[in-house]
N, C-alpha and C. Protein backbone atom coordinates (compact mmCIF):
# COMPACT_ATOMS: atom_id res chain seq x y z
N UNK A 1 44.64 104.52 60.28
CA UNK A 1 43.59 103.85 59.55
C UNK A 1 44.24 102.91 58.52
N UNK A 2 43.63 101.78 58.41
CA UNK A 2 44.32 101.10 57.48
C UNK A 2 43.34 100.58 56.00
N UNK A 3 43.55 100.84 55.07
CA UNK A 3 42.83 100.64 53.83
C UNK A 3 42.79 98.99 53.58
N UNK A 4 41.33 98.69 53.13
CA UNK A 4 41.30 97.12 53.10
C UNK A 4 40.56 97.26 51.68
N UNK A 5 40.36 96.21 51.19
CA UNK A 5 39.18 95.93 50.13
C UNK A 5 37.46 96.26 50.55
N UNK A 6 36.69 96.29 49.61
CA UNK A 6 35.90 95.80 49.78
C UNK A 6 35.02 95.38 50.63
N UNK A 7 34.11 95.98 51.63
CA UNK A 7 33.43 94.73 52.38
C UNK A 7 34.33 94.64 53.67
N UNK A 8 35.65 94.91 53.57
CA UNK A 8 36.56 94.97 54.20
C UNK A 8 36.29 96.22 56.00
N UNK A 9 37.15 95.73 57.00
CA UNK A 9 36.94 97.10 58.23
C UNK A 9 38.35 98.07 57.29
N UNK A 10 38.01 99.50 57.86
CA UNK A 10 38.62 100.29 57.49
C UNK A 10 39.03 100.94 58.81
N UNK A 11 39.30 100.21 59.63
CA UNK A 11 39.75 100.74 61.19
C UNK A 11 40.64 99.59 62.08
N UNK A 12 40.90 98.95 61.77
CA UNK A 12 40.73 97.59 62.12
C UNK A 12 42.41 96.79 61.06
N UNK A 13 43.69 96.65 61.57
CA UNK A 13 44.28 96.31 61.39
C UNK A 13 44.00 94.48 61.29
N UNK A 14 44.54 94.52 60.00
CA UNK A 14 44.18 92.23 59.69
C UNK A 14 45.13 91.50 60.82
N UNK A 15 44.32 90.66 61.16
CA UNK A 15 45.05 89.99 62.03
C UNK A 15 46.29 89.42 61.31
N UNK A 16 47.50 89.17 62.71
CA UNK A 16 48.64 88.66 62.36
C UNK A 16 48.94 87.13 63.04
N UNK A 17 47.66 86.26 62.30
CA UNK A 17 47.78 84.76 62.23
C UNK A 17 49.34 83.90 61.80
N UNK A 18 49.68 83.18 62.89
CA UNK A 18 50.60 82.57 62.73
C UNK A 18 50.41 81.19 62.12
N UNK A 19 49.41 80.59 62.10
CA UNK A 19 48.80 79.45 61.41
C UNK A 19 47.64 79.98 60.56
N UNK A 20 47.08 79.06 59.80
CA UNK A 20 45.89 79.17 58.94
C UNK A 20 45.04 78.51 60.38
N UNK A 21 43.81 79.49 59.90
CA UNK A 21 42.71 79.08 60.63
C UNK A 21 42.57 77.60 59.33
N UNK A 22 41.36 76.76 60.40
CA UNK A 22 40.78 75.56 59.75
C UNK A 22 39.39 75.49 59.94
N UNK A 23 38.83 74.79 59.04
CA UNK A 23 37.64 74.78 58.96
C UNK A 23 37.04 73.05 59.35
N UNK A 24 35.52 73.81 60.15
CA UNK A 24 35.27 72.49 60.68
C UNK A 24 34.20 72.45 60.05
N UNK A 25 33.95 70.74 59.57
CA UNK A 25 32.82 70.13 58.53
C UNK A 25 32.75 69.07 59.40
N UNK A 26 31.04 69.06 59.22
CA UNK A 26 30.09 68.18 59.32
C UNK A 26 30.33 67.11 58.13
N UNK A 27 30.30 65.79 58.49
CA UNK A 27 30.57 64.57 57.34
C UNK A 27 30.58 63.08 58.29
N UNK A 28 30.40 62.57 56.86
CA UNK A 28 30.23 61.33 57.17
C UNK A 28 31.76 60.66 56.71
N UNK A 29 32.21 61.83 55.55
CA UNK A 29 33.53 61.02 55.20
C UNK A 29 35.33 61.34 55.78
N UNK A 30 35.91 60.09 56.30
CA UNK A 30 37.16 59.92 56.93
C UNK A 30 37.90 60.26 55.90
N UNK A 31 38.24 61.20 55.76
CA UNK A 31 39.84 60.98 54.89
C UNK A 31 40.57 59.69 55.23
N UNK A 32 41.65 59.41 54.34
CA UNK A 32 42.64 58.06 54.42
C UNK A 32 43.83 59.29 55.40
N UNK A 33 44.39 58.83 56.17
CA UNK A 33 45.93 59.38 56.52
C UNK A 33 44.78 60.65 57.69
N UNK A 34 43.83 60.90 58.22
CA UNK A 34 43.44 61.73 58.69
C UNK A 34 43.62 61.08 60.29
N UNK A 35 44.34 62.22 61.27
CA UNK A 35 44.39 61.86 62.35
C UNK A 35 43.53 61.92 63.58
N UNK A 36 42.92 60.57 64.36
CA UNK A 36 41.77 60.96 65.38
C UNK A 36 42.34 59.96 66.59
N UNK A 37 41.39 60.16 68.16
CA UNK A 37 42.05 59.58 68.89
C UNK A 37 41.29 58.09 68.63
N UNK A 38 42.51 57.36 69.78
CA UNK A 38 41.87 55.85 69.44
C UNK A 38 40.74 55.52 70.60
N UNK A 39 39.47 54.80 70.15
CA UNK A 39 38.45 54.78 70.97
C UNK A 39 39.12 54.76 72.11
N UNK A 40 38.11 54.95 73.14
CA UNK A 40 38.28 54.90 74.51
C UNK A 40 39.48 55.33 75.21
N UNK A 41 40.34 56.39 74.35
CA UNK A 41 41.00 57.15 75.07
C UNK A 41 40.88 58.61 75.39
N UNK A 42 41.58 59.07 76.19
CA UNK A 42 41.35 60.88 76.31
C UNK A 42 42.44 61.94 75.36
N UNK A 43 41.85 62.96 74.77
CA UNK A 43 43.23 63.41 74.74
C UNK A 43 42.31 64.97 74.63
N UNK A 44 43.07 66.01 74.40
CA UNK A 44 42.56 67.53 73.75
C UNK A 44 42.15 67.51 72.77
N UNK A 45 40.90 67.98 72.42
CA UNK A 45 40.43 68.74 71.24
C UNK A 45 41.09 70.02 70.73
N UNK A 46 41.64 70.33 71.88
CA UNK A 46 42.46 72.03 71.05
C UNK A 46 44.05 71.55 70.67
N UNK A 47 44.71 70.42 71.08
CA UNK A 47 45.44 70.17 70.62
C UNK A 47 45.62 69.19 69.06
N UNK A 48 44.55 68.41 68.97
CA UNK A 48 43.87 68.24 67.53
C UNK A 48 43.38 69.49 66.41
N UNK A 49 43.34 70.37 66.86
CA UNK A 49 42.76 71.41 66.24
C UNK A 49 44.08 72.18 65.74
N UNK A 50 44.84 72.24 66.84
CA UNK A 50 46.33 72.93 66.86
C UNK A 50 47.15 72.12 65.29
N UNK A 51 46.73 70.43 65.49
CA UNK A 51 47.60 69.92 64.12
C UNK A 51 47.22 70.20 63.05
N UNK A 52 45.54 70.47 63.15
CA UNK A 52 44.36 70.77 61.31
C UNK A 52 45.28 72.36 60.98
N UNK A 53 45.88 73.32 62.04
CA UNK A 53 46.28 74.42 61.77
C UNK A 53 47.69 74.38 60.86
N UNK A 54 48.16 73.15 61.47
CA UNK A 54 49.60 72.61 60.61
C UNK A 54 49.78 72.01 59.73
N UNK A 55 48.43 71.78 59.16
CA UNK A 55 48.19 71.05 58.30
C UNK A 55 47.74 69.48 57.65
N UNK A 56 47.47 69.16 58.84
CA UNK A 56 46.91 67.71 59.08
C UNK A 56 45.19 67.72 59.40
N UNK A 57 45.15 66.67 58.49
CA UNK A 57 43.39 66.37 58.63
C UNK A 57 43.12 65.62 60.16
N UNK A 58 41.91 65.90 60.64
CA UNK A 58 41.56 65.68 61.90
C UNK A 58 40.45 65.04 61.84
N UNK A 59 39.79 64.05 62.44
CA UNK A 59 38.40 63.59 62.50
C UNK A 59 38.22 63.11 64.00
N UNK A 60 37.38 63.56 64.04
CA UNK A 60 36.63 62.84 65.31
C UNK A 60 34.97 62.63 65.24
N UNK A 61 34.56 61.35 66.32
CA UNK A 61 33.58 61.22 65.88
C UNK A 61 32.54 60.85 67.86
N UNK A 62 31.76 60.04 67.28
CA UNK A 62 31.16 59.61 69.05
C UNK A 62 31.56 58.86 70.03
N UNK A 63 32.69 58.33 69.04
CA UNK A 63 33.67 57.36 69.90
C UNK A 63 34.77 57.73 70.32
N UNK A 64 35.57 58.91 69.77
CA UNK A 64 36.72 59.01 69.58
C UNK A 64 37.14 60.65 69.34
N UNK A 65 36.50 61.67 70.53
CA UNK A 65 36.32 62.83 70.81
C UNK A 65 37.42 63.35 71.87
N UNK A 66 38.05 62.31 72.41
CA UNK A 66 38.99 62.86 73.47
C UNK A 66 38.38 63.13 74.63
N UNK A 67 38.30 64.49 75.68
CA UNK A 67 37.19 64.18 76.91
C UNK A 67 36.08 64.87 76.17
N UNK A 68 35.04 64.47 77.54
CA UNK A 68 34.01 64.89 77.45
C UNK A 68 33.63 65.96 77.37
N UNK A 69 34.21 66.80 77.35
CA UNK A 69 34.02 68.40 77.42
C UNK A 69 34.00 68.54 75.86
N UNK A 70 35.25 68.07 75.05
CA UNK A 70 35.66 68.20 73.48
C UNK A 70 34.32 67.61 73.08
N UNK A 71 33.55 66.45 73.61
CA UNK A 71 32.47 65.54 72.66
C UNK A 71 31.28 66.70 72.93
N UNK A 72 31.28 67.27 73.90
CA UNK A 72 29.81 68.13 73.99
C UNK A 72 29.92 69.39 73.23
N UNK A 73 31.34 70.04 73.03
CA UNK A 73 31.69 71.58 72.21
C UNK A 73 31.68 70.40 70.49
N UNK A 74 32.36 69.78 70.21
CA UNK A 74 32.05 69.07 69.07
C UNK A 74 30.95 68.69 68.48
N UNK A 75 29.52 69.00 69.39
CA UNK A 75 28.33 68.79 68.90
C UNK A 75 27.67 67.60 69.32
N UNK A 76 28.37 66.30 69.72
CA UNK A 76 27.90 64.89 69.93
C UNK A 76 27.44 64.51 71.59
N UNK A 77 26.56 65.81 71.81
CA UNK A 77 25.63 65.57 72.07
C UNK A 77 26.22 65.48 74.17
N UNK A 78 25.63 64.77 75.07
CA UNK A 78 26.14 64.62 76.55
C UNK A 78 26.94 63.70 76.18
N UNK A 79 27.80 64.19 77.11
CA UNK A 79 28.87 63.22 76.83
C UNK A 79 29.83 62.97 78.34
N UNK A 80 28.85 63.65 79.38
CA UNK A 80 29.00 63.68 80.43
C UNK A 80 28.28 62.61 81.47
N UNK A 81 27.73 61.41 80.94
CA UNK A 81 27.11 60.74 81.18
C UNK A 81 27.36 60.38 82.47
N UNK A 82 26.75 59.76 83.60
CA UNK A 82 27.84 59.70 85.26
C UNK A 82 28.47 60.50 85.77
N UNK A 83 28.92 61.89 85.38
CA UNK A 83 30.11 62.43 85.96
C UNK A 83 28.99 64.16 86.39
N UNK A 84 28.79 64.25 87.38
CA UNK A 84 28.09 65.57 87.98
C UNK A 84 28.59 66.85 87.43
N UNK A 85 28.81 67.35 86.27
CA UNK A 85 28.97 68.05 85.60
C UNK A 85 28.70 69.52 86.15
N UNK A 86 27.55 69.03 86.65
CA UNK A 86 26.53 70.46 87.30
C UNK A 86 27.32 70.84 88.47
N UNK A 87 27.81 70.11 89.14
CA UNK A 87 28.70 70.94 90.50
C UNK A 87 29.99 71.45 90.48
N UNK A 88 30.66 70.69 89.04
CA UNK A 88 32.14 71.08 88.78
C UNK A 88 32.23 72.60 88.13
N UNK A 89 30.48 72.92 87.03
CA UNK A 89 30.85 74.15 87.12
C UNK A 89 30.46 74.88 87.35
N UNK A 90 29.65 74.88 88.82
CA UNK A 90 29.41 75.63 89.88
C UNK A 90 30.23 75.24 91.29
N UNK A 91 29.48 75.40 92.00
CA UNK A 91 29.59 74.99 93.55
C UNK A 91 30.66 74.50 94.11
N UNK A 92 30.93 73.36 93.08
CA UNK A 92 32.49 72.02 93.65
C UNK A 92 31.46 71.59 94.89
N UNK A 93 32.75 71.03 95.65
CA UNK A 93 31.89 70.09 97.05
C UNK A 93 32.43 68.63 96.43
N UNK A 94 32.28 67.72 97.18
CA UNK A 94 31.90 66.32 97.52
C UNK A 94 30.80 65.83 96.19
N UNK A 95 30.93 65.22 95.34
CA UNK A 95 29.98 64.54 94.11
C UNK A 95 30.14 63.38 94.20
N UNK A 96 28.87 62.79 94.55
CA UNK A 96 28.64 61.04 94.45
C UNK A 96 28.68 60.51 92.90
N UNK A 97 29.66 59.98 92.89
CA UNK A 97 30.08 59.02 91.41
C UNK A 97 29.45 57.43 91.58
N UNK A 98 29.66 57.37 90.17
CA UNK A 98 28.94 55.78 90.32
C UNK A 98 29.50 55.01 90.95
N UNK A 99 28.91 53.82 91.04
CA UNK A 99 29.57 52.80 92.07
C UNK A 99 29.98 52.98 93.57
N UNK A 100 29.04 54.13 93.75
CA UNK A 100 29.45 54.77 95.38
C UNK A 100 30.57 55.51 95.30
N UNK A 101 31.68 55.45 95.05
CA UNK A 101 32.38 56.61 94.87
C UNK A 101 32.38 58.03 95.16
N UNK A 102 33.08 59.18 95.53
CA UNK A 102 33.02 59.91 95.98
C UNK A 102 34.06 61.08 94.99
N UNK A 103 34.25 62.37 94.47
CA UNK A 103 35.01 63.20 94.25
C UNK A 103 34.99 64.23 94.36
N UNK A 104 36.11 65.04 94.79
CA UNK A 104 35.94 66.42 95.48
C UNK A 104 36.49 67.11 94.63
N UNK A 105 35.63 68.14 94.35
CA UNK A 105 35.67 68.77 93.03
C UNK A 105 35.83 70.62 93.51
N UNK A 106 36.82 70.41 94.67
CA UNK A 106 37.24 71.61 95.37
C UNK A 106 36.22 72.78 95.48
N UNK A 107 36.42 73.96 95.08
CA UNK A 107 35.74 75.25 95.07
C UNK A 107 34.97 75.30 93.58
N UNK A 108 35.16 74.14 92.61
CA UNK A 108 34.48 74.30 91.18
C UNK A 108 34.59 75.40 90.52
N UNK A 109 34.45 75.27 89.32
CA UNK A 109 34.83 76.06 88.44
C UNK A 109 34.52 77.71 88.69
N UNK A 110 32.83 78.10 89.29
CA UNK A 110 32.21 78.99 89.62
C UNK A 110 31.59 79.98 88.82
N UNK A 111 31.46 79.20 87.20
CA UNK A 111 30.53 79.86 86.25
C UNK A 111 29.31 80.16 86.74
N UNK A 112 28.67 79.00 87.26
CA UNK A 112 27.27 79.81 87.57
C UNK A 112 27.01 79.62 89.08
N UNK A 113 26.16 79.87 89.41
CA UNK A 113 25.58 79.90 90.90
C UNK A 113 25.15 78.72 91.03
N UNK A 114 24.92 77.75 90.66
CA UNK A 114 24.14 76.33 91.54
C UNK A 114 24.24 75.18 90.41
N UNK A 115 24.14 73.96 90.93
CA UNK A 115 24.13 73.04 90.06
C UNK A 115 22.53 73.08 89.14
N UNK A 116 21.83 73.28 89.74
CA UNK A 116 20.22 73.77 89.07
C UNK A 116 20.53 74.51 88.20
N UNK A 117 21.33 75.64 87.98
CA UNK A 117 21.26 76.65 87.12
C UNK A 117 22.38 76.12 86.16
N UNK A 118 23.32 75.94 85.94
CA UNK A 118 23.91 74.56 84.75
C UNK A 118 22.46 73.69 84.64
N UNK A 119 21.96 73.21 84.83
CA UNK A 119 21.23 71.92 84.46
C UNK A 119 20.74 72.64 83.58
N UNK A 120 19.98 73.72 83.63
CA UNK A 120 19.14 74.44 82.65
C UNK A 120 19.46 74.76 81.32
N UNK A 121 21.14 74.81 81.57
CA UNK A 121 21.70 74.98 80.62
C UNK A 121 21.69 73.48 79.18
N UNK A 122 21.94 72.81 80.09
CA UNK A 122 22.47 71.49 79.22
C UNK A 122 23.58 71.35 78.58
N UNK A 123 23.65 69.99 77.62
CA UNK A 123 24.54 69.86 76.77
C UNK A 123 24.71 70.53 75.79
N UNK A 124 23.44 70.80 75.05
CA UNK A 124 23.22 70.58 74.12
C UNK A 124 23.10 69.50 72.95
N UNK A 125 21.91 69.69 71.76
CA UNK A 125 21.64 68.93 70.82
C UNK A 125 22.90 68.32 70.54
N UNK A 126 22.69 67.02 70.15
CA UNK A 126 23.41 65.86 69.43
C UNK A 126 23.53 66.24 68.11
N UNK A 127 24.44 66.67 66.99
CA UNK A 127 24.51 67.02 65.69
C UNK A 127 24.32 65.32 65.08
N UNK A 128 23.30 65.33 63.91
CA UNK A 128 23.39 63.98 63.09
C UNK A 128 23.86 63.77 62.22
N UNK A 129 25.56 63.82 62.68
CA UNK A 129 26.17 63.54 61.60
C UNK A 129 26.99 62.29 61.81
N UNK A 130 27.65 61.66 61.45
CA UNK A 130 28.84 60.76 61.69
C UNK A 130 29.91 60.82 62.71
N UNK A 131 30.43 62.34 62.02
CA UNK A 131 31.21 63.10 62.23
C UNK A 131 32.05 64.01 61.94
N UNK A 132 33.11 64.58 62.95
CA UNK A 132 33.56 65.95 62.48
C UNK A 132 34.95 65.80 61.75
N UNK A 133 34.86 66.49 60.84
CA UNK A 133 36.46 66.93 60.38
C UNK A 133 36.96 68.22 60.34
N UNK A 134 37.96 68.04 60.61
CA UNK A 134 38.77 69.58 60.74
C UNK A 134 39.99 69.66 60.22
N UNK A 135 39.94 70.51 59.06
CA UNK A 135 41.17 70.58 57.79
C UNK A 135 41.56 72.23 58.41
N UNK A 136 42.77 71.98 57.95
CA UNK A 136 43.63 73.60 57.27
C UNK A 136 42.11 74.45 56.42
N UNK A 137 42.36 75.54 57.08
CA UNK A 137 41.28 76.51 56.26
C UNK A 137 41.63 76.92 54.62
N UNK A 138 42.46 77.18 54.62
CA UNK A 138 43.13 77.30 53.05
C UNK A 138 42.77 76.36 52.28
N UNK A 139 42.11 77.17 51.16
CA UNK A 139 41.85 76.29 49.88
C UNK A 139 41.05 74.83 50.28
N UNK A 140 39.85 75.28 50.81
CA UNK A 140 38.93 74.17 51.88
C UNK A 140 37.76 73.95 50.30
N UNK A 141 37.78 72.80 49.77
CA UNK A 141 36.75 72.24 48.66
C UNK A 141 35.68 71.77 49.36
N UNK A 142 34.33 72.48 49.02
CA UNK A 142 33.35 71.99 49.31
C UNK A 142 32.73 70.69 48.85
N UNK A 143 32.17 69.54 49.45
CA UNK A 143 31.73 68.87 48.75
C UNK A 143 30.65 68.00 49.51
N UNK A 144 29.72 69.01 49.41
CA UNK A 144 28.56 68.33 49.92
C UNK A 144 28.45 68.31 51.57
N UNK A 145 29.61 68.83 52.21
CA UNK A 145 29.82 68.89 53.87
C UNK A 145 29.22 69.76 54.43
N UNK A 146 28.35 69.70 55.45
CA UNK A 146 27.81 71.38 56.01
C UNK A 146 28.85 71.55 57.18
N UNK A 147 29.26 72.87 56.64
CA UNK A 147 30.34 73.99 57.69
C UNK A 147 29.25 73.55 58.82
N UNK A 148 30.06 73.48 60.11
CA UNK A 148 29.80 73.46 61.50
C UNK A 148 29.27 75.22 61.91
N UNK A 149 29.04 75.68 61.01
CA UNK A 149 28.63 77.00 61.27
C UNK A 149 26.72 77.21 61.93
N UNK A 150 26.55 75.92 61.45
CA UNK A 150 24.80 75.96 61.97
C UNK A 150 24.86 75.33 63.56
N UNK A 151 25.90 74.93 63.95
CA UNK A 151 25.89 73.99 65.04
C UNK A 151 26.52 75.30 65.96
N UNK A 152 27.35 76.48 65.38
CA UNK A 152 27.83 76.72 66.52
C UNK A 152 26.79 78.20 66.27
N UNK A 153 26.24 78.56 65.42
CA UNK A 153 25.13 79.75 65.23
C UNK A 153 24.14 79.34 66.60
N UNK A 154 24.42 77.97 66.61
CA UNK A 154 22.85 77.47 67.62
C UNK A 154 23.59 77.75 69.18
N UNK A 155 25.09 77.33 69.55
CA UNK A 155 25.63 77.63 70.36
C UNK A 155 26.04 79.01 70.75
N UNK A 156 25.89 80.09 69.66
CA UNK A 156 26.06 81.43 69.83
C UNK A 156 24.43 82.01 70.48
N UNK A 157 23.40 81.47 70.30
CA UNK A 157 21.79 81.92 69.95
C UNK A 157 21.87 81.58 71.39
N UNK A 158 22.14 80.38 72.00
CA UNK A 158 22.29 79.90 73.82
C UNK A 158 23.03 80.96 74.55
N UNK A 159 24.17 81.18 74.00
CA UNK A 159 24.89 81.99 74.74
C UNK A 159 24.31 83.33 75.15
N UNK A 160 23.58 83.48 74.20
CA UNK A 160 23.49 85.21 73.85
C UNK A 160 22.07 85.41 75.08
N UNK A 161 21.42 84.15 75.13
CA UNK A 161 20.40 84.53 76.71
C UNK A 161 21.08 84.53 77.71
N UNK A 162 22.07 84.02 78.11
CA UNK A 162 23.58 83.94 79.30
C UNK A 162 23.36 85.53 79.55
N UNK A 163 22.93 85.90 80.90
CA UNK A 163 23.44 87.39 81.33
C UNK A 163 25.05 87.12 82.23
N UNK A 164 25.54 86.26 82.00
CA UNK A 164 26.47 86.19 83.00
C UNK A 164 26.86 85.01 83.99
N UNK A 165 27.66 85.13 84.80
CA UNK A 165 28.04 83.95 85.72
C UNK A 165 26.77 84.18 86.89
N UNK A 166 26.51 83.48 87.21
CA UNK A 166 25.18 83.16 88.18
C UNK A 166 23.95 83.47 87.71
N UNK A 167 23.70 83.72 86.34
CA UNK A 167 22.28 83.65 86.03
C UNK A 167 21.46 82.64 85.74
C-alpha cells in the first residue's frame, strides 16, 4: 500500500512519468516562438504533443492540424472532407475518390461493422475557437483559456454509448 496525501488513491502507486504531462487550451492566442505545422502540410499530432511534453509551445489551428484524423481529435470539426472515412474504419474494399479515382483501403481498420455504422458516429462538433494550444503541464497560468476538458468530456459522453466494435 502506498500512503499519498489527501484526496489522494491509497492503493495505487504514482505514476512514473518520464515527461510532464501538458495541457491543452482552447484560445485564440499564438504565443510568439510557439511551434505549428505550415498550412497545407501533413504531419502528427502526437508527435507535436510529444515536443509541448519537452517543453515547447504548440498551436494548431483549422489550417494547420497535420492529418485529418489530428483536425477531427483536435476538435475542428470534419476534416475528412472527400476521403470515405466510413470504409477505412470498417469494411476497407475499393473507395471511389474524387475525380474518379479509386483506393483500396485493404481489409480496413475493422472498428465497426459497416460504413453506415461509422456514419452514425460522425466527426464530431466543430469547437469555436481559433485554436488549440498545447504547453508543458507544469506551472500552466490560466488566463482566460478554457481547458479542452469540455471538448473531450463531450468525446468521453460519445464514447461511453460505444458497446464495442460492431455496434
Amino acid at each position: 500500500m502506498v500512503a499519498r496525501g489527501k484526496g489522494l488513491s491509497t492503493t495505487t502507486p504514482p505514476l512514473a512519468l518520464k515527461r510532464s504531462p501538458v495541457a491543452v487550451l482552447l484560445t485564440a492566442d499564438r504565443p510568439e516562438g510557439a511551434i505549428q505545422f505550415k498550412e497545407g502540410t501533413r504531419g502528427c499530432v502526437g508527435a507535436m504533443l510529444l515536443a509541448a511534453a519537452k517543453g515547447r509551445a504548440v498551436v494548431f489551428d483549422r489550417r494547420t492540424f497535420g492529418y485529418p484524423g489530428g483536425g477531427v481529435g483536435l476538435g475542428f470539426g470534419d476534416c475528412y472532407r472527400g476521403f470515405p472515412i466510413e470504409r477505412l474504419r470498417s469494411t476497407g474494399g475499393q473507395a471511389a475518390l474524387a475525380g474518379g479515382h479509386t483506393f483500396d483501403m485493404g481489409e480496413g481498420e475493422r472498428y465497426m461493422a459497416s460504413p453506415e455504422v461509422v456514419g452514425r458516429w460522425g466527426p464530431g462538433a466543430a469547437l469555436l475557437y481559433d485554436a488549440v494550444r498545447v504547453v508543458p503541464g507544469d506551472g500552466v497560468e490560466r488566463r482566460g483559456e478554457l481547458p479542452a476538458r469540455r471538448r473531450l468530456a463531450e468525446a468521453a459522453g460519445a464514447l461511453a454509448g460505444l458497446n464495442g466494435p460492431g455496434t
